[in-house]
Protein backbone atom coordinates (compact mmCIF):
# COMPACT_ATOMS: atom_id res chain seq x y z
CA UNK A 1 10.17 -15.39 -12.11
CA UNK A 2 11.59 -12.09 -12.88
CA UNK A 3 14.37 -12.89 -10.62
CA UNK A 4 16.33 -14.65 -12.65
CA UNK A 5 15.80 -12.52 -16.00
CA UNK A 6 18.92 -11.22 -15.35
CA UNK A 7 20.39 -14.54 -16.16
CA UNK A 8 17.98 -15.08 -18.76
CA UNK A 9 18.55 -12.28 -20.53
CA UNK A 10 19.27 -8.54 -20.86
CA UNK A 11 15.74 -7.27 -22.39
CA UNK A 12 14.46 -3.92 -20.87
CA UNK A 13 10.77 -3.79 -21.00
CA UNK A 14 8.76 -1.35 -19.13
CA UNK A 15 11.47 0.83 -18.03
CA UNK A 16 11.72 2.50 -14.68
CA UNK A 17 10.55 6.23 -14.80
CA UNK A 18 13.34 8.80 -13.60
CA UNK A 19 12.76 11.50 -10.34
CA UNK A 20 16.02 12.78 -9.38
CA UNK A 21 13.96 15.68 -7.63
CA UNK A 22 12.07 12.48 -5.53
CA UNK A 23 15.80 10.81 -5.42
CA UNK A 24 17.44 14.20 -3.64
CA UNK A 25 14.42 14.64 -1.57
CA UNK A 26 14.14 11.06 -0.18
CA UNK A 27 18.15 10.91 0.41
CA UNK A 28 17.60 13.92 3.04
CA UNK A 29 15.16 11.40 4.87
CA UNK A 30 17.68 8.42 5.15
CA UNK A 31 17.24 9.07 8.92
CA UNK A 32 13.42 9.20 9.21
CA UNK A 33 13.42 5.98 6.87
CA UNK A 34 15.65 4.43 9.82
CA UNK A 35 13.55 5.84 12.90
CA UNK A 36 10.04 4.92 10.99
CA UNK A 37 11.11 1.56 10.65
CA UNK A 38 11.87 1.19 14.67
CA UNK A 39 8.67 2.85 15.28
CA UNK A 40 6.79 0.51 12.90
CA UNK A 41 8.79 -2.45 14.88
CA UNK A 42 7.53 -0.85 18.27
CA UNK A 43 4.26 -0.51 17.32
CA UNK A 44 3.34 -4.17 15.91
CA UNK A 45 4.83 -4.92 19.60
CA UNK A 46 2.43 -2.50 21.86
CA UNK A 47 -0.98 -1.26 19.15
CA UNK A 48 -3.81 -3.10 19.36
CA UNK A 49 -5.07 -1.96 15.90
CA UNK A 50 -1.84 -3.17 14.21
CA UNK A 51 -2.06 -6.67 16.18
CA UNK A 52 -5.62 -6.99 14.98
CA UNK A 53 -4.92 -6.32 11.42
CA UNK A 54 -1.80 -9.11 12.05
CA UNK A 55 -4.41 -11.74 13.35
CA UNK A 56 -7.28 -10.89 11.07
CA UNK A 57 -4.76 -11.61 8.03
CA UNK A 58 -3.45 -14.80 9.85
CA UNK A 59 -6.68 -16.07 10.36
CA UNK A 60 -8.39 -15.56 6.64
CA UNK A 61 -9.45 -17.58 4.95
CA UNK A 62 -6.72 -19.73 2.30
CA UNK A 63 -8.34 -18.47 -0.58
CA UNK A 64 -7.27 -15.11 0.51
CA UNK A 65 -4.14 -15.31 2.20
CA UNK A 66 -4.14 -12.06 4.15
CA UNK A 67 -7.40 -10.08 5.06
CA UNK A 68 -7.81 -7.17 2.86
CA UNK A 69 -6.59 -4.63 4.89
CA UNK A 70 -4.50 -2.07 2.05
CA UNK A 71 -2.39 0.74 4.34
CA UNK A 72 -3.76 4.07 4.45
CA UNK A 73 -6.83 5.21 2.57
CA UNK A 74 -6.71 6.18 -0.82
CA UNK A 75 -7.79 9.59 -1.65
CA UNK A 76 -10.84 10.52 -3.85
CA UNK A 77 -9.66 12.53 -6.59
CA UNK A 78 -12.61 14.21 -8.26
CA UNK A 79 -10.27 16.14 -11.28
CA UNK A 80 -7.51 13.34 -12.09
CA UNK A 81 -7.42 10.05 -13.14
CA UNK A 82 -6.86 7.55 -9.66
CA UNK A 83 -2.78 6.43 -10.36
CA UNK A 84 -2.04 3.07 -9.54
CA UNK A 85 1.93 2.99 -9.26
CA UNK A 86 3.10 -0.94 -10.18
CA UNK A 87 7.17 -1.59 -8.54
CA UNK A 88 8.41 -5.10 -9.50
CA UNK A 89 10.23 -6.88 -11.49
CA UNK A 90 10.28 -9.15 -14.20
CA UNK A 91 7.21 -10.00 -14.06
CA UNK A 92 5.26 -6.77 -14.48
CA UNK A 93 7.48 -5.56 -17.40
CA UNK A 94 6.02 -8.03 -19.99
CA UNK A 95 9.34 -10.11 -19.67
CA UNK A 96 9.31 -12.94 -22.75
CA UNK A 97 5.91 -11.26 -23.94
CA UNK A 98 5.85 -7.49 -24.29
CA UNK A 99 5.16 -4.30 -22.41
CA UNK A 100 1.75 -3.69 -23.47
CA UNK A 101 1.28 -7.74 -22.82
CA UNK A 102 2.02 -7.27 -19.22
CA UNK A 103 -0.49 -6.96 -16.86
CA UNK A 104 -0.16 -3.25 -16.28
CA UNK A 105 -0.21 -2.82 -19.27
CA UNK A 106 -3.51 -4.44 -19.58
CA UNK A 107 -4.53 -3.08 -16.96
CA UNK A 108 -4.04 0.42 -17.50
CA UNK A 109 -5.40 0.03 -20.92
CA UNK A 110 -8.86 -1.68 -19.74
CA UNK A 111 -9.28 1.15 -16.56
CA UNK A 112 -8.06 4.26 -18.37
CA UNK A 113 -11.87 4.90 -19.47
CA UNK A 114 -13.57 4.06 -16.51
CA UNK A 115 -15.42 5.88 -13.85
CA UNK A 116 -13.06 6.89 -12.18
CA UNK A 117 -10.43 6.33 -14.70
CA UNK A 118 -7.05 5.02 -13.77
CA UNK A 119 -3.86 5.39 -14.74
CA UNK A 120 -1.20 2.82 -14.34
CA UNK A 121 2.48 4.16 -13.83
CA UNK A 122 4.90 1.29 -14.28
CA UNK A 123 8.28 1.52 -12.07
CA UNK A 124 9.18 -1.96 -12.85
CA UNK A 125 12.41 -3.10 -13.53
CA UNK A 126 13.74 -6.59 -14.69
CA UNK A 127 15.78 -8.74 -12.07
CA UNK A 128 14.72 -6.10 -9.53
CA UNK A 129 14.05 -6.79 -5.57
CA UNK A 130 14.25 -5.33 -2.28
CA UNK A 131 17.60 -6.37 -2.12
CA UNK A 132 18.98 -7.45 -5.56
CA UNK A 133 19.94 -4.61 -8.43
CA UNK A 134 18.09 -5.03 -11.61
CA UNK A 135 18.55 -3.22 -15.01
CA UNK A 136 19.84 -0.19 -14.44
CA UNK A 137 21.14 -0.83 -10.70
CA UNK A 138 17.02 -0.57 -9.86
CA UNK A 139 16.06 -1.84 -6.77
CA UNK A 140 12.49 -1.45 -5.05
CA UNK A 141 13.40 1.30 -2.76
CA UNK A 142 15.10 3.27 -6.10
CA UNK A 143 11.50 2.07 -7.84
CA UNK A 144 9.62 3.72 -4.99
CA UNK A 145 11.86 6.84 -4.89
CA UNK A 146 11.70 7.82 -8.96
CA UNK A 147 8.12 6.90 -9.10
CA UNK A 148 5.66 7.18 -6.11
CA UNK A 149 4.50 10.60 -4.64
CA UNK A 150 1.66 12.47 -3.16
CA UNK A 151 -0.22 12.40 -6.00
CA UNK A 152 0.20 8.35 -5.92
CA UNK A 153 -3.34 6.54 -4.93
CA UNK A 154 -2.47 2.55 -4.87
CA UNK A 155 1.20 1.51 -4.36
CA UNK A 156 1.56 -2.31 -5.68
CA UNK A 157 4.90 -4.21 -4.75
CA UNK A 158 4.95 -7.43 -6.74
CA UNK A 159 7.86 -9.90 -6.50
CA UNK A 160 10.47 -10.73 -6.27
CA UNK A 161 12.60 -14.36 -6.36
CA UNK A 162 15.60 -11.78 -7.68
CA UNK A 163 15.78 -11.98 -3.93
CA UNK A 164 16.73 -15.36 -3.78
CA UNK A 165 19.74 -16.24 -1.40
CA UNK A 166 19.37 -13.37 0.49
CA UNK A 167 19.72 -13.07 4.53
CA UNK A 168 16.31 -13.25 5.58
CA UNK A 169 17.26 -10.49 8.81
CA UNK A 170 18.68 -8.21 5.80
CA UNK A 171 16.06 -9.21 3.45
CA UNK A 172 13.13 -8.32 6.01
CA UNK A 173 14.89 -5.11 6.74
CA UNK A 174 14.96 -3.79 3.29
CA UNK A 175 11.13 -4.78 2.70
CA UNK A 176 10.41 -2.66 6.16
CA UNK A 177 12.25 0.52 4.41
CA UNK A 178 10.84 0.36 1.18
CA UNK A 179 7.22 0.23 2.75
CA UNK A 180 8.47 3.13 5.22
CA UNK A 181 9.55 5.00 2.32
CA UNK A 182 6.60 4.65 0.17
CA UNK A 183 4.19 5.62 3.11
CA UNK A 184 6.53 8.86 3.36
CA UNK A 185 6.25 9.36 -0.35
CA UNK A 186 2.45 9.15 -0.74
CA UNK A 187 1.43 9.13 2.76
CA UNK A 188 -2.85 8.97 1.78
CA UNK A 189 -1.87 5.64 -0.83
CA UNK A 190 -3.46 2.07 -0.33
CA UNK A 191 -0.52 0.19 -0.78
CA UNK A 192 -0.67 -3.89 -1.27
CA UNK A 193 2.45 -6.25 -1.46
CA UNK A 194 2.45 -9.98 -3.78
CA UNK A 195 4.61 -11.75 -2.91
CA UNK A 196 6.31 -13.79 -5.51
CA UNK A 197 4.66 -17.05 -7.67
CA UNK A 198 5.85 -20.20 -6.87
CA UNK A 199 8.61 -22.06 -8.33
CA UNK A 200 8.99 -26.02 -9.07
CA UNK A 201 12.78 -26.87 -8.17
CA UNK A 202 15.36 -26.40 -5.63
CA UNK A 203 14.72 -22.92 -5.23
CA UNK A 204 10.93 -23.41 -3.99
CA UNK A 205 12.10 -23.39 -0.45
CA UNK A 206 14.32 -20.02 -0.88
CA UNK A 207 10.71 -18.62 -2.33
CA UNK A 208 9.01 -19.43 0.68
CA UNK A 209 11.68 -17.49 2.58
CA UNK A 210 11.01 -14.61 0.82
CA UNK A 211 7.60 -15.13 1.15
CA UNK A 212 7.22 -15.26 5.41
CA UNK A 213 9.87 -12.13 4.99
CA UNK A 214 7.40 -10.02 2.85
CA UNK A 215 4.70 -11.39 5.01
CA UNK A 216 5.86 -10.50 8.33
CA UNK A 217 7.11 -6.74 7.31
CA UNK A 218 3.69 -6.29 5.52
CA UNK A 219 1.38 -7.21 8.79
CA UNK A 220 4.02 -5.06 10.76
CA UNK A 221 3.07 -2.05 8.39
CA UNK A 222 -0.57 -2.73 8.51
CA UNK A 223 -0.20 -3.32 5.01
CA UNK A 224 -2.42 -6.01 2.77
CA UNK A 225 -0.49 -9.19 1.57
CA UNK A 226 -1.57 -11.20 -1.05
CA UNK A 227 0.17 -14.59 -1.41
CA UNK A 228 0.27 -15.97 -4.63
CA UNK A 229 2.15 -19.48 -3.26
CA UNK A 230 -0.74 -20.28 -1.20
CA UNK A 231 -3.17 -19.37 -3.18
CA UNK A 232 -1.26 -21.86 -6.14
CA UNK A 233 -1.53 -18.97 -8.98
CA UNK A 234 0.73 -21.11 -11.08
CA UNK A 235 -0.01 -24.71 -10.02
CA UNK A 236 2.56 -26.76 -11.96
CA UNK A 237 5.90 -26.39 -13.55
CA UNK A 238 3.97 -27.34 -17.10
CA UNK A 239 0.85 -24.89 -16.70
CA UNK A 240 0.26 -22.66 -19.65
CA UNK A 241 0.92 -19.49 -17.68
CA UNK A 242 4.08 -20.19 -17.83
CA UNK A 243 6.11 -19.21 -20.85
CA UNK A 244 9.14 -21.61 -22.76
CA UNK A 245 11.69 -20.85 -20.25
CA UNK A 246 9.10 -21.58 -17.53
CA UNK A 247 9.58 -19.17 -15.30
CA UNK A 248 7.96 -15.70 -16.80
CA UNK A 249 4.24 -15.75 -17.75
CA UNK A 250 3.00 -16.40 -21.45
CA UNK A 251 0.67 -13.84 -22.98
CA UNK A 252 -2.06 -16.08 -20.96
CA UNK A 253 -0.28 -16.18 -17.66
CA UNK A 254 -0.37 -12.06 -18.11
CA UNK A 255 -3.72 -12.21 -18.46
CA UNK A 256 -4.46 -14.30 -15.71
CA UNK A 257 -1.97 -11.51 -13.64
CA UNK A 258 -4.26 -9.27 -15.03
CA UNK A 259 -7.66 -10.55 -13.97
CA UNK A 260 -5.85 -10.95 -10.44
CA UNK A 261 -4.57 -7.75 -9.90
CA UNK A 262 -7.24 -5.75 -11.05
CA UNK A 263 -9.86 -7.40 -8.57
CA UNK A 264 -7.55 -6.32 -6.26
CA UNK A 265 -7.25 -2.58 -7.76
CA UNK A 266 -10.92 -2.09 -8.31
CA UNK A 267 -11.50 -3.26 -4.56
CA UNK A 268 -9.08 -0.69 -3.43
CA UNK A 269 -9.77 1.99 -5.61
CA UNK A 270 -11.78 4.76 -3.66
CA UNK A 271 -15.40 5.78 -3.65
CA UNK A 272 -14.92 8.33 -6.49
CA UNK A 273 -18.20 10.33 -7.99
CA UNK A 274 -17.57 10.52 -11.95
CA UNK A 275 -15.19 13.16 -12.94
CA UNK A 276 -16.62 16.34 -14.88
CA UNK A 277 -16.86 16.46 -18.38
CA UNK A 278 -14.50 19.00 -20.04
């Protein structure tokens, strides 16, 4: 999906949002990132409560792939707007449609009124992935670091088959960091990884590689995991939420992103009371 738009093409949509301050900040906790990781390795080993979350998601039902179990508990913020920060790829910047045809960008525009309301922030970047550069030389971890902070309520890491041919050791490695380094970043965020949609060619088993690596570093981190493969989002290489080069979604596929992700968002969202009237 996005993973190959930087074969397909060069088009920047969405844009990932700069935070050199975040950057500087985060490069001083290279170490921590490193020792986290271990500890998060550790505990799925010895803690009950992370073991539990690991067999409640493995035994859920297939309709939902993991149990919902989002890490940490998002905050209730009676004077802001809840911010929902989106890292991906291709597939969240509106890719062969357009940004505000993207799901976030749907998204944000359908929640921004609500009660609470909620704004989307979309780090996104196309051909992006844990491991692989995408525009710009963006990465996940680089999405995480110039976009997420305190003030960050729901983390979502969608994707990515950019990924593709990657070690699955180094692969599961760089998914541990980047969920290590958003928990530093915004330590009181719900934070959910998607794994990526399925493909219909020689790459589907390389997808389902990336798949049981996101998988197994999200039930380490206590994390929720949705799993768009097994729960057949796209069904067939000719369904209409694909678009003409069959890999990014059509305006409809966004939609259908859309409707996904914001059950998803709404469920995680905190208890909030309305926020005052100015």
């Amino acid at each position: 999906m996005g993973g190959h738009a930087g074969a397909h093409g060069n088009a920047s949509c969405g844009g990932s949002l700069s935070g050199d301050p975040v950057k500087s900040r985060l490069k001083g906790w290279a170490g921590a990132v490193a020792c986290a990781s271990a500890a998060l390795c550790t505990l799925a080993a010895c803690s009950p409560g992370v073991e539990s979350v690991a067999q409640n998601q493995r035994t859920a039902a297939p309709a939902q792939a993991a149990a919902p179990t989002p890490s940490g508990t998002a905050q209730p913020a009676t004077s802001r707007p809840l911010r929902v920060v989106v890292i991906g790829d291709s597939l969240s910047t509106g890719y062969g449609t357009s940004p505000a045809q993207a799901w976030p960008g749907l998204l944000g525009e359908d929640l921004q009124s609500g009660q609470p309301p909620i704004q989307v922030i979309t780090a996104a970047a196309n051909g992006a992935g844990y491991l692989a550069a995408g525009d710009g030389g963006e990465t996940f971890m680089s999405e995480i670091e110039g976009s997420v902070d305190e003030s960050a309520d729901i983390v979502i890491l969608f994707g990515s088959d950019n990924d593709f041919g990657a070690d699955p050791a180094d692969l599961r490695t760089a998914i541990s960091d980047t969920l290590v380094a958003s928990k530093i970043l915004a330590p009181h965020a719900a934070r959910i990884v998607v794994g990526p949609l399925a493909a219909f060619d020689p790459d589907e088993d390389d997808l389902q590689v990336i798949r049981d690596q996101e998988q197994g570093a999200a039930l380490d981190a206590g994390v929720m995991f949705v799993d768009p493969i097994l729960e057949q989002w796209v069904s067939s290489p000719d369904s209409p939420l694909l678009g003409p080069d069959g890999e990014h979604p059509s305006i409809e596929g966004q939609q259908f992103l859309y409707d996904k992700l914001k059950s998803i968002v709404v469920w995680a969202a905190p208890a909030q009371q309305p926020l005052p009237s100015t």
